[in-house]
N, C-alpha and C. Protein backbone atom coordinates (compact mmCIF):
# COMPACT_ATOMS: atom_id res chain seq x y z
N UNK A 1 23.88 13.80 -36.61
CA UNK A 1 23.36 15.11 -36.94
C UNK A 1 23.49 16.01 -35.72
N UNK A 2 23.62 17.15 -35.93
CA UNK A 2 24.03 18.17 -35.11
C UNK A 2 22.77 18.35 -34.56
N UNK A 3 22.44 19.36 -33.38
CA UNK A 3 21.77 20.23 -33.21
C UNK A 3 21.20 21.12 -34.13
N UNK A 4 22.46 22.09 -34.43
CA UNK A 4 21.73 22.88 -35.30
C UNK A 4 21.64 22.43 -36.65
N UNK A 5 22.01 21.08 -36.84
CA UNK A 5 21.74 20.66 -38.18
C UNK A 5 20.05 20.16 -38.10
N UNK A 6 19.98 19.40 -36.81
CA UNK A 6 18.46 19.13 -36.88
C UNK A 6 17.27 20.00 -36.91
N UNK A 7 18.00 21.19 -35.84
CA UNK A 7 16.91 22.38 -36.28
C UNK A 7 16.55 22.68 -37.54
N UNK A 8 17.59 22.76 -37.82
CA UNK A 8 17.27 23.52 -39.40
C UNK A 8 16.24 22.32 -40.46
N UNK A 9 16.62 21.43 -39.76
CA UNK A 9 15.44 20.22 -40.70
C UNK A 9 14.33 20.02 -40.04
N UNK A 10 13.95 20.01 -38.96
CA UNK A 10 13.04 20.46 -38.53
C UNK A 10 11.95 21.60 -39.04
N UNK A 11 13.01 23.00 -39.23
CA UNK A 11 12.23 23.99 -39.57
C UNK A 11 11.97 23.90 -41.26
N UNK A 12 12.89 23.11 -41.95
CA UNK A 12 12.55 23.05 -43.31
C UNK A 12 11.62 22.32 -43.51
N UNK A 13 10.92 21.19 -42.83
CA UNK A 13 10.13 19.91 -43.00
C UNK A 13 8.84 20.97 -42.55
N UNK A 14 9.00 21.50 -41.54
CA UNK A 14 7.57 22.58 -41.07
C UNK A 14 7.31 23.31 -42.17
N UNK A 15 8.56 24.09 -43.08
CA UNK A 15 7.87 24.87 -43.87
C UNK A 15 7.31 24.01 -45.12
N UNK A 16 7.97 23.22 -45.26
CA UNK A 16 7.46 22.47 -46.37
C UNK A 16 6.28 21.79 -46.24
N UNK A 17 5.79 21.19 -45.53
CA UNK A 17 4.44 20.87 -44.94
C UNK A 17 3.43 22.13 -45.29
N UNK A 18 3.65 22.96 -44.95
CA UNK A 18 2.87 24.50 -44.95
C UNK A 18 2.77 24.59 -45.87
N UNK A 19 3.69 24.53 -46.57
CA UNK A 19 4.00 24.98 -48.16
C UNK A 19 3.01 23.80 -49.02
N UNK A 20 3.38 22.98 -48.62
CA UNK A 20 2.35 21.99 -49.66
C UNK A 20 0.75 22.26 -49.29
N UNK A 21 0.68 22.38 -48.11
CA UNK A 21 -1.40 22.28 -47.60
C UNK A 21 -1.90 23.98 -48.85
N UNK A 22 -0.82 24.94 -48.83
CA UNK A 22 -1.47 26.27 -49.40
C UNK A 22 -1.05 25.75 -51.07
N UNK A 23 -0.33 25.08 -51.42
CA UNK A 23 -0.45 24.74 -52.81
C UNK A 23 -1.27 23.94 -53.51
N UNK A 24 -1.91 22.85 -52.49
CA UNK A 24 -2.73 21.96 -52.32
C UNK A 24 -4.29 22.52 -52.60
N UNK A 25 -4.09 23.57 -52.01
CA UNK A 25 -6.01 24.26 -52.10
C UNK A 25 -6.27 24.87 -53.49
N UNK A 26 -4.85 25.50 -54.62
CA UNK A 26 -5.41 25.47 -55.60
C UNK A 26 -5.07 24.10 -57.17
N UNK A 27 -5.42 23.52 -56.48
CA UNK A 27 -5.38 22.06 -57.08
C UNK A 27 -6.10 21.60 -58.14
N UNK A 28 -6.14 21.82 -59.44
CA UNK A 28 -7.28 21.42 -60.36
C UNK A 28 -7.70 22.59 -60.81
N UNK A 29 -7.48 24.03 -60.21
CA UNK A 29 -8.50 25.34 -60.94
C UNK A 29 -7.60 26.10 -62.05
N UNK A 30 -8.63 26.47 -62.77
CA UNK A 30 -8.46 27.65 -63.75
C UNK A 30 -7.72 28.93 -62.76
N UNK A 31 -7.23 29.38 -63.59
CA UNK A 31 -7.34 31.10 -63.16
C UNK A 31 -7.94 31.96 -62.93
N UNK A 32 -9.15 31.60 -63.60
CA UNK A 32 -10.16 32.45 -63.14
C UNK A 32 -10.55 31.89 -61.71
N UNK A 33 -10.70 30.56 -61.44
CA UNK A 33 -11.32 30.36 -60.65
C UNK A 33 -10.10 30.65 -59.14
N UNK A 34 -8.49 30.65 -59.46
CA UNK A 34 -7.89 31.36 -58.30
C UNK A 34 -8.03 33.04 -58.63
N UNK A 35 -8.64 33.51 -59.04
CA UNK A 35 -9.07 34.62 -59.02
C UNK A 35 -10.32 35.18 -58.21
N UNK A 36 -11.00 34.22 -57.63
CA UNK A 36 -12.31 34.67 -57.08
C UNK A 36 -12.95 34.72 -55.77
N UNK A 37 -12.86 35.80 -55.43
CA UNK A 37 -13.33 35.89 -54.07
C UNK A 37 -14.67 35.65 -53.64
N UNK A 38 -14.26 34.85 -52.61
CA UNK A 38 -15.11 33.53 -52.16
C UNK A 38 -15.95 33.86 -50.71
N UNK A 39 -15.23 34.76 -49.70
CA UNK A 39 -15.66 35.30 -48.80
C UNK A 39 -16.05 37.16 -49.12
N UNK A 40 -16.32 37.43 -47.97
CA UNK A 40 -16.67 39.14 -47.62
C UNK A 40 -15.57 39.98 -47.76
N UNK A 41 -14.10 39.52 -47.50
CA UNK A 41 -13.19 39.89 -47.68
C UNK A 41 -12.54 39.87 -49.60
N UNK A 42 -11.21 40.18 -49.70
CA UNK A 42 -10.94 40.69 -51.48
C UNK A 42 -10.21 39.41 -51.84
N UNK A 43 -9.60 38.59 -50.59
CA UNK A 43 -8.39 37.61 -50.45
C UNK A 43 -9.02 36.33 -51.82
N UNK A 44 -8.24 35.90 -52.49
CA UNK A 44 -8.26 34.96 -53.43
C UNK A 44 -7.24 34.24 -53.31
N UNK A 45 -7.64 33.23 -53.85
CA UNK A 45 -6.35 31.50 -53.47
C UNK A 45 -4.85 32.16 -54.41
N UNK A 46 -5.02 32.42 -55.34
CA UNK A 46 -3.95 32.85 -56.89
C UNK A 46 -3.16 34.25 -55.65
N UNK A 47 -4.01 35.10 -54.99
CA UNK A 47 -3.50 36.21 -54.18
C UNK A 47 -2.89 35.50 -53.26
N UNK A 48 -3.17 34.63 -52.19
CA UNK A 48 -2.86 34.06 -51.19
C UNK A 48 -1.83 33.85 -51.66
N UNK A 49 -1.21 32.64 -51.80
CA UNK A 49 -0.05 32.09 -52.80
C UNK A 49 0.73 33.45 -53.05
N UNK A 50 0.37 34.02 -54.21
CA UNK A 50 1.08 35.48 -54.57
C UNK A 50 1.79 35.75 -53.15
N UNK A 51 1.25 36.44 -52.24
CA UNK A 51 0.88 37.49 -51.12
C UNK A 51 2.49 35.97 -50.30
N UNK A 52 2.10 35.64 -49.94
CA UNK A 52 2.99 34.66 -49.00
C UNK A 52 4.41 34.11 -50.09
N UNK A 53 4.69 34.10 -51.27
CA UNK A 53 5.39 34.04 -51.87
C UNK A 53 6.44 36.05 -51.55
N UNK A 54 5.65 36.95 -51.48
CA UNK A 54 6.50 37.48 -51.45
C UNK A 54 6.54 38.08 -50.14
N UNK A 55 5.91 37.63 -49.19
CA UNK A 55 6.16 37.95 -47.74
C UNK A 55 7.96 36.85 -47.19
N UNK A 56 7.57 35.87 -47.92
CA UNK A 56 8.58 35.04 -47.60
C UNK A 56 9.80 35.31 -48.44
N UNK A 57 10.45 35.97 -49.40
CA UNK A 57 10.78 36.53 -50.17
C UNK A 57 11.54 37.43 -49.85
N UNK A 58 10.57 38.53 -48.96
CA UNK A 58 11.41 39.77 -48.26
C UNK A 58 11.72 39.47 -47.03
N UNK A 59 11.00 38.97 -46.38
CA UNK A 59 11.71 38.41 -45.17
C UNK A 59 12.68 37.55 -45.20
N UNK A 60 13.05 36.43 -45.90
CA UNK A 60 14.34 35.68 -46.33
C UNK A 60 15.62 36.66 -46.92
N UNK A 61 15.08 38.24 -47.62
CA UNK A 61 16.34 39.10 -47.93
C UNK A 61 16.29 39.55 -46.53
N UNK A 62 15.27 40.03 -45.89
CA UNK A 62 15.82 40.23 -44.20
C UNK A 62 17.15 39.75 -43.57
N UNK A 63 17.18 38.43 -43.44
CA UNK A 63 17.82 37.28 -43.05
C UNK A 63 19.59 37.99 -43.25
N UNK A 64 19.39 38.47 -44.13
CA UNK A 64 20.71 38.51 -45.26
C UNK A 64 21.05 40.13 -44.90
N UNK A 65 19.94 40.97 -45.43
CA UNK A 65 20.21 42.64 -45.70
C UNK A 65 19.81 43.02 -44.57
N UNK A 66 19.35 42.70 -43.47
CA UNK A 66 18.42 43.51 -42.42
C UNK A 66 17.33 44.12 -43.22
N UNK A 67 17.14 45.05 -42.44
CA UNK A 67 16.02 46.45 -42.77
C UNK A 67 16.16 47.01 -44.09
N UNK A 68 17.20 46.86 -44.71
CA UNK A 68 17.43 47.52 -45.65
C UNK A 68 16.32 46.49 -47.17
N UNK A 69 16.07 45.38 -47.03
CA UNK A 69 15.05 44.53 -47.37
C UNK A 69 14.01 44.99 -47.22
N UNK A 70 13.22 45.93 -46.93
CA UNK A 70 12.34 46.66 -46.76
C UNK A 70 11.88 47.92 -47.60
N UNK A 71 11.01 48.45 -48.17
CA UNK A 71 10.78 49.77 -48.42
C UNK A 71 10.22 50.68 -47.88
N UNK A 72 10.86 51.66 -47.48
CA UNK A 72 9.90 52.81 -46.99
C UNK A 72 8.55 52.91 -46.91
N UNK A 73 7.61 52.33 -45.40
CA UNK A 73 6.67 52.97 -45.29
C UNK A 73 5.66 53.93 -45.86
N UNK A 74 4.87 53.88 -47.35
CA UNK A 74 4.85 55.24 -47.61
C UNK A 74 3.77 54.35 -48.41
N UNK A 75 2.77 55.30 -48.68
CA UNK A 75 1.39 55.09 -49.71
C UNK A 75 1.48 54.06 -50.99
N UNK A 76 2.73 54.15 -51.59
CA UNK A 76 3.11 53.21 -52.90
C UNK A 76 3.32 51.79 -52.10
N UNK A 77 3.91 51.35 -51.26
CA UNK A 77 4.35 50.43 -50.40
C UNK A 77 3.31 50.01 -50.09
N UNK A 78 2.43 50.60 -49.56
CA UNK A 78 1.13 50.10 -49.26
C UNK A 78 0.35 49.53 -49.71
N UNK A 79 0.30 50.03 -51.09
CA UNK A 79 -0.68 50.19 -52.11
C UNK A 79 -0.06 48.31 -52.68
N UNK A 80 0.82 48.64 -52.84
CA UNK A 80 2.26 46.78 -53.46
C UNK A 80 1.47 46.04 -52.56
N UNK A 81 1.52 46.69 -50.98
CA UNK A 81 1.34 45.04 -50.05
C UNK A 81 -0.01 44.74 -50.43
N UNK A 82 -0.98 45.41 -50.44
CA UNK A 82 -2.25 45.21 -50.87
C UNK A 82 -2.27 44.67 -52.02
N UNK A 83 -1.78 45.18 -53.17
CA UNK A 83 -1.69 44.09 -54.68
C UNK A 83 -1.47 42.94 -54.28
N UNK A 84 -0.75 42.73 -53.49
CA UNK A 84 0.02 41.52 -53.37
C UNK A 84 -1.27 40.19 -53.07
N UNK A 85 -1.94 40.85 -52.44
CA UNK A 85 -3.36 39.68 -52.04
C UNK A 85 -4.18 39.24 -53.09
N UNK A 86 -3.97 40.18 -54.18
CA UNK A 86 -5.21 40.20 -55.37
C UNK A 86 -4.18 39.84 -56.47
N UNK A 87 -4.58 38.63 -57.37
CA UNK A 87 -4.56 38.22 -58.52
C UNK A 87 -5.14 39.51 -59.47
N UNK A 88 -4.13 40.23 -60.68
CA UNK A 88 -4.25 40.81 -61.59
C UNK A 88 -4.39 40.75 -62.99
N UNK A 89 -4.91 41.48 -64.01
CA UNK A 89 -5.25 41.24 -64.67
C UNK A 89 -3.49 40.44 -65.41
N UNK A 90 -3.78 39.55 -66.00
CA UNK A 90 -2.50 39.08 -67.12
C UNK A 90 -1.72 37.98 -66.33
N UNK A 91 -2.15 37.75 -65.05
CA UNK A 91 -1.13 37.04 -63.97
C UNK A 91 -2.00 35.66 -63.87
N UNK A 92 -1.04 34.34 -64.56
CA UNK A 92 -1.76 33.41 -63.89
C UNK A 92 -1.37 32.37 -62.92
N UNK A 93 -2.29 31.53 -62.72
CA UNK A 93 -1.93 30.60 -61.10
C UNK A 93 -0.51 29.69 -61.38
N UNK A 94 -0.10 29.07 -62.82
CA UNK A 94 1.51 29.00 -63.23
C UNK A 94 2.11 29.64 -62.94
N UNK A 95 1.70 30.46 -62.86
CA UNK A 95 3.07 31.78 -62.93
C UNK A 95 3.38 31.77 -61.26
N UNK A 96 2.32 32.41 -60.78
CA UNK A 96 2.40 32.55 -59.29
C UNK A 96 2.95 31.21 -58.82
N UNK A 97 2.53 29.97 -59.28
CA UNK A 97 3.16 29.08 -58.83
C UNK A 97 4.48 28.59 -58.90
N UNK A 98 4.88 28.70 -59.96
CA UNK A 98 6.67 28.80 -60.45
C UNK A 98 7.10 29.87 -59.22
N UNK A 99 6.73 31.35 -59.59
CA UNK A 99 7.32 31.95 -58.54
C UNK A 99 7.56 31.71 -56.85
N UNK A 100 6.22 31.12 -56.20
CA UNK A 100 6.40 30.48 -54.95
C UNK A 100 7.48 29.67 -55.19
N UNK A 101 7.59 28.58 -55.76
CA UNK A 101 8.79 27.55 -55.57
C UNK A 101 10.09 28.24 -55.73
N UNK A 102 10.12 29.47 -56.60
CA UNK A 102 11.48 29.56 -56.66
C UNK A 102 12.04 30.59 -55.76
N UNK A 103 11.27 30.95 -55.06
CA UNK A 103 11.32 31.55 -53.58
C UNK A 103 11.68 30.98 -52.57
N UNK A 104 10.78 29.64 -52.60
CA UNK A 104 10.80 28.36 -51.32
C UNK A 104 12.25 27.80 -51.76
N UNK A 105 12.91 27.65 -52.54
CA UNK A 105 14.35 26.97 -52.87
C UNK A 105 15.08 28.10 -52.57
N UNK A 106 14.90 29.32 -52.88
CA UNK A 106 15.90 30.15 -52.49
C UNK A 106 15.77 30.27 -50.86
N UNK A 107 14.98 30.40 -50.40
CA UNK A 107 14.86 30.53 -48.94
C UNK A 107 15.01 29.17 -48.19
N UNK A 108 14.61 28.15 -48.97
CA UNK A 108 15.50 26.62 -47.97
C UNK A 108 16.83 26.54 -47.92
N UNK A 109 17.42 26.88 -49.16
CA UNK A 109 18.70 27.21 -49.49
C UNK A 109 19.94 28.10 -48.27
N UNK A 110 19.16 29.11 -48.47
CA UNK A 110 19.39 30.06 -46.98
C UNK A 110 19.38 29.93 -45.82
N UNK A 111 18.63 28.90 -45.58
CA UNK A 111 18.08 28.51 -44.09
C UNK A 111 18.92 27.51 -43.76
N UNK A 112 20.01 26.97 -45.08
CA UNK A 112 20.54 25.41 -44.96
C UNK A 112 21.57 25.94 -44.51
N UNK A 113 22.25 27.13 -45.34
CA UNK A 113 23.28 27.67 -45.45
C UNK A 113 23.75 28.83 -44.87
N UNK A 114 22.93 29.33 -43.44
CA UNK A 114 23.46 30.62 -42.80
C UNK A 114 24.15 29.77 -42.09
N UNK A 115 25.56 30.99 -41.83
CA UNK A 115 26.71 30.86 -40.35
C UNK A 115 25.63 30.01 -39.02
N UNK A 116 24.57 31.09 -38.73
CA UNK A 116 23.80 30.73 -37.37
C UNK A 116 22.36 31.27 -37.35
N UNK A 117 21.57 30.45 -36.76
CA UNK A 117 20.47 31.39 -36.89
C UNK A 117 19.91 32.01 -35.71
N UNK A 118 21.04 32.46 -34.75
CA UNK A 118 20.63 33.12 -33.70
C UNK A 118 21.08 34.73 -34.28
N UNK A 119 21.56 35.04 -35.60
CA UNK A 119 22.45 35.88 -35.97
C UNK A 119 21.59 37.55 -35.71
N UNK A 120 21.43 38.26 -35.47
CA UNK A 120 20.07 39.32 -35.61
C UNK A 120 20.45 40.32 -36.57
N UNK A 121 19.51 41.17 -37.09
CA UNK A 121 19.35 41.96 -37.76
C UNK A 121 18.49 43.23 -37.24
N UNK A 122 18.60 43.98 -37.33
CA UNK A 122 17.95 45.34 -36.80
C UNK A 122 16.47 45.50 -37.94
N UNK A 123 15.36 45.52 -37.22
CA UNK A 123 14.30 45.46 -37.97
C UNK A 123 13.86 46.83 -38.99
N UNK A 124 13.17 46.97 -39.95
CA UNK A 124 13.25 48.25 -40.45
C UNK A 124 12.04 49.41 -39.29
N UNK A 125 12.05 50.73 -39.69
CA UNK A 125 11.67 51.74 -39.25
C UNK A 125 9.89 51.22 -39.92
N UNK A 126 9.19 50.99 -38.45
CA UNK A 126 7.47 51.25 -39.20
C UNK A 126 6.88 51.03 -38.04
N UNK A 127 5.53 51.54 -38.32
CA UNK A 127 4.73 51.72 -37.30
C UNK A 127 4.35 50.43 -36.31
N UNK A 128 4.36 49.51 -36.88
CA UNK A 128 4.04 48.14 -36.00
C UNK A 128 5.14 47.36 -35.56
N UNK A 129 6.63 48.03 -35.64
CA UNK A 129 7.70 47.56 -34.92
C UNK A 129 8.45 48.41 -33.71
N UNK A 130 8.64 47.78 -32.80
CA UNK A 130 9.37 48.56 -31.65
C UNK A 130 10.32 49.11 -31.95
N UNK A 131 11.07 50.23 -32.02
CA UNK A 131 11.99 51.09 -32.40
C UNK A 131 13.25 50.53 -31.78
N UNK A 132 14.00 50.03 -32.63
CA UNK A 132 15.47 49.36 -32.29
C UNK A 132 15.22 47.78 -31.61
N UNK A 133 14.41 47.41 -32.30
CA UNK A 133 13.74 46.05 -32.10
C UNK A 133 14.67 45.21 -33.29
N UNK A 134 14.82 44.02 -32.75
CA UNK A 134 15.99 43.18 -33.67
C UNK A 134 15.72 41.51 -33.64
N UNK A 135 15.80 40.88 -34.89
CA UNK A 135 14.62 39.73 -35.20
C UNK A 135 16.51 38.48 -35.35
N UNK A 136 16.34 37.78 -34.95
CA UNK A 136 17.12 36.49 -35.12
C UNK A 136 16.85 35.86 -36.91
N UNK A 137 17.36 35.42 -37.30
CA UNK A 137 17.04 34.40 -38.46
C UNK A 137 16.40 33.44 -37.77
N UNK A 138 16.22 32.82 -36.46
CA UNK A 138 15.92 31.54 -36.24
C UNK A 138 14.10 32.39 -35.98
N UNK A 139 13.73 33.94 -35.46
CA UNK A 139 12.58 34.25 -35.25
C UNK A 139 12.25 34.71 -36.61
N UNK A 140 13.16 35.09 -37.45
CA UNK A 140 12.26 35.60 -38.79
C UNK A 140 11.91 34.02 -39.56
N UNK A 141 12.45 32.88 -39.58
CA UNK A 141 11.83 31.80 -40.35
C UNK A 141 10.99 31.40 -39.45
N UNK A 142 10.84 31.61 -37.68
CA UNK A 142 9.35 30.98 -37.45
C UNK A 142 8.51 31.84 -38.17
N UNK A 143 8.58 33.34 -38.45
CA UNK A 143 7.55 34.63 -38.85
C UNK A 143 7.37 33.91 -40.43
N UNK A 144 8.25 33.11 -41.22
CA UNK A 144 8.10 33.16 -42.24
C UNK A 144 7.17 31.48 -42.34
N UNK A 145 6.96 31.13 -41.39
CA UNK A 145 6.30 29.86 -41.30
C UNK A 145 4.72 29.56 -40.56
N UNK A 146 4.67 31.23 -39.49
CA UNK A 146 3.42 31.39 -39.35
C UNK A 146 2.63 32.04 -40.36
N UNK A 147 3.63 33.15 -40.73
CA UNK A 147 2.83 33.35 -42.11
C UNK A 147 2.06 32.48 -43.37
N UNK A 148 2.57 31.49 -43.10
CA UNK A 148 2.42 30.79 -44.69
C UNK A 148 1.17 29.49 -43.67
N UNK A 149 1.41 29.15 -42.72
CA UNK A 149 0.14 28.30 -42.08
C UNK A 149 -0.78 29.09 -41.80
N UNK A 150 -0.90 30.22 -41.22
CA UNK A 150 -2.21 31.13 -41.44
C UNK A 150 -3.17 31.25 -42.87
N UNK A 151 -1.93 31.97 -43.83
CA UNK A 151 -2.25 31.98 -45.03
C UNK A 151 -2.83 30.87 -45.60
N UNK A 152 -2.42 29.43 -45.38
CA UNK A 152 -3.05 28.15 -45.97
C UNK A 152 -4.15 27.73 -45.33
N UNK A 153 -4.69 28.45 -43.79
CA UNK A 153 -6.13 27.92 -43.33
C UNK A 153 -6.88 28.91 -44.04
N UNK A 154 -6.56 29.87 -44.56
CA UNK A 154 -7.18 30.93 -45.07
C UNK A 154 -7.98 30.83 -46.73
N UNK A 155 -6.62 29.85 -46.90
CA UNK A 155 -6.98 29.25 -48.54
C UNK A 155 -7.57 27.75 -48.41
N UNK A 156 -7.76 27.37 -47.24
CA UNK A 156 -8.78 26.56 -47.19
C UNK A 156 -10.05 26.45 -46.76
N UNK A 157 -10.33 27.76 -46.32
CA UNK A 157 -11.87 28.35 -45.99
C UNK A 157 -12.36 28.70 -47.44
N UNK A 158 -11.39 29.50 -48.22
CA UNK A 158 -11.89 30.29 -49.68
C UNK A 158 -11.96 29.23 -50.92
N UNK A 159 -10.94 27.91 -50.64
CA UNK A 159 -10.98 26.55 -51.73
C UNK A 159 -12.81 26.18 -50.94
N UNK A 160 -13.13 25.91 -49.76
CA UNK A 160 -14.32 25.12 -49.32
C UNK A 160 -15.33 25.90 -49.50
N UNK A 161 -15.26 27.20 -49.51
CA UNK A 161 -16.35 28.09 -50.58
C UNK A 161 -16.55 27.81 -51.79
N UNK A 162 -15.56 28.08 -52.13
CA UNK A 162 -15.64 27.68 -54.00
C UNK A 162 -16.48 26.67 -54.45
N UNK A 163 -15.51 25.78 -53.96
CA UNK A 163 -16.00 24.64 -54.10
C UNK A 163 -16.73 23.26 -53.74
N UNK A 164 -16.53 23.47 -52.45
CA UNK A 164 -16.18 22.21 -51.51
C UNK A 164 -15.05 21.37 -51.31
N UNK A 165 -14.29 21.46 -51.95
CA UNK A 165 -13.07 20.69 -52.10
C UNK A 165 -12.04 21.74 -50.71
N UNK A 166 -11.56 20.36 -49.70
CA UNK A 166 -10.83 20.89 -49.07
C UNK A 166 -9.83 20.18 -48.62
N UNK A 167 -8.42 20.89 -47.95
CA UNK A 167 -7.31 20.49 -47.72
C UNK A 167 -7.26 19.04 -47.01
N UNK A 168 -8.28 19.48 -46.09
CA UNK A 168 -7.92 18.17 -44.84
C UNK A 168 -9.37 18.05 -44.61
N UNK A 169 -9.55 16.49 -44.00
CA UNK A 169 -10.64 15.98 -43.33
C UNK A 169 -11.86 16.12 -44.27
């Protein structure tokens, strides 16, 4: 095995690990019950999931489109990233869950199959990026792997509310 063949299994075995502990926390519930916010905050397990399904999603078209994977900065955009945390009316934890996986295959897929992942892309235009700031594929799948381990300690504070039932230990 290569180098960069091992990296890349490396980084797929990390995400997949991640990927299972945040699928893991809604394990056994209704929809209603990934619907329910558990802390002070709006965040729900069915949102979590949602929310990191399509963070990983656009950042994997990153990989591919640059910036252009992105939408304009602007009140509607905003308004999406915020949906994105909250489970809606008609949406259930199947659904969201089919959709994560078929995200996670398209994006392992990608990760198996780029030229290189030192390759960069020019980041889009927004307020929390340095202006002409430019992300590697090998730094946007760590971004797409801290994302999703944050997100899963997150859904295991809101599963150990619920319920008591938790990921680890």
């Amino acid at each position: 095995m290569t180098v960069s063949e091992r990296e890349r299994a490396d980084l797929l075995e990390t995400l997949a690990k991640h990927r299972d502990f945040l699928r893991y926390t809604v394990r056994d519930l209704t929809d209603a019950e990934a619907a329910v916010s558990t802390t002070v905050s709006a965040l729900c397990l069915g949102g979590l999931i949602k929310h990191v399904a399509s963070v990983e999603e656009r950042w994997a078209d990153f990989m591919v489109r640059g910036a252009d994977a992105f939408p304009a900065v602007d009140e509607t955009s905003m308004d999406a990233h915020g949906a994105s945390f909250r489970m809606l009316d008609g949406e259930t934890l199947e659904e969201i869950l089919d959709r994560y996986a078929s995200v996670a295959a398209r994006t392992d897929e990608l990760i198996s199959s780029l030229p290189a992942l030192d390759v960069t892309q020019p980041l889009p235009v927004a307020p929390w990026f340095e202006p002409g700031a430019t992300w590697s594929a090998r730094r946007t799948i760590l971004h797409i792997l801290a994302e999703t381990a944050q997100h899963a300690g997150h859904a295991d504070i809101i599963r150990e509310a619920l319920d008591g039932a938790r990921t680890m230990g």
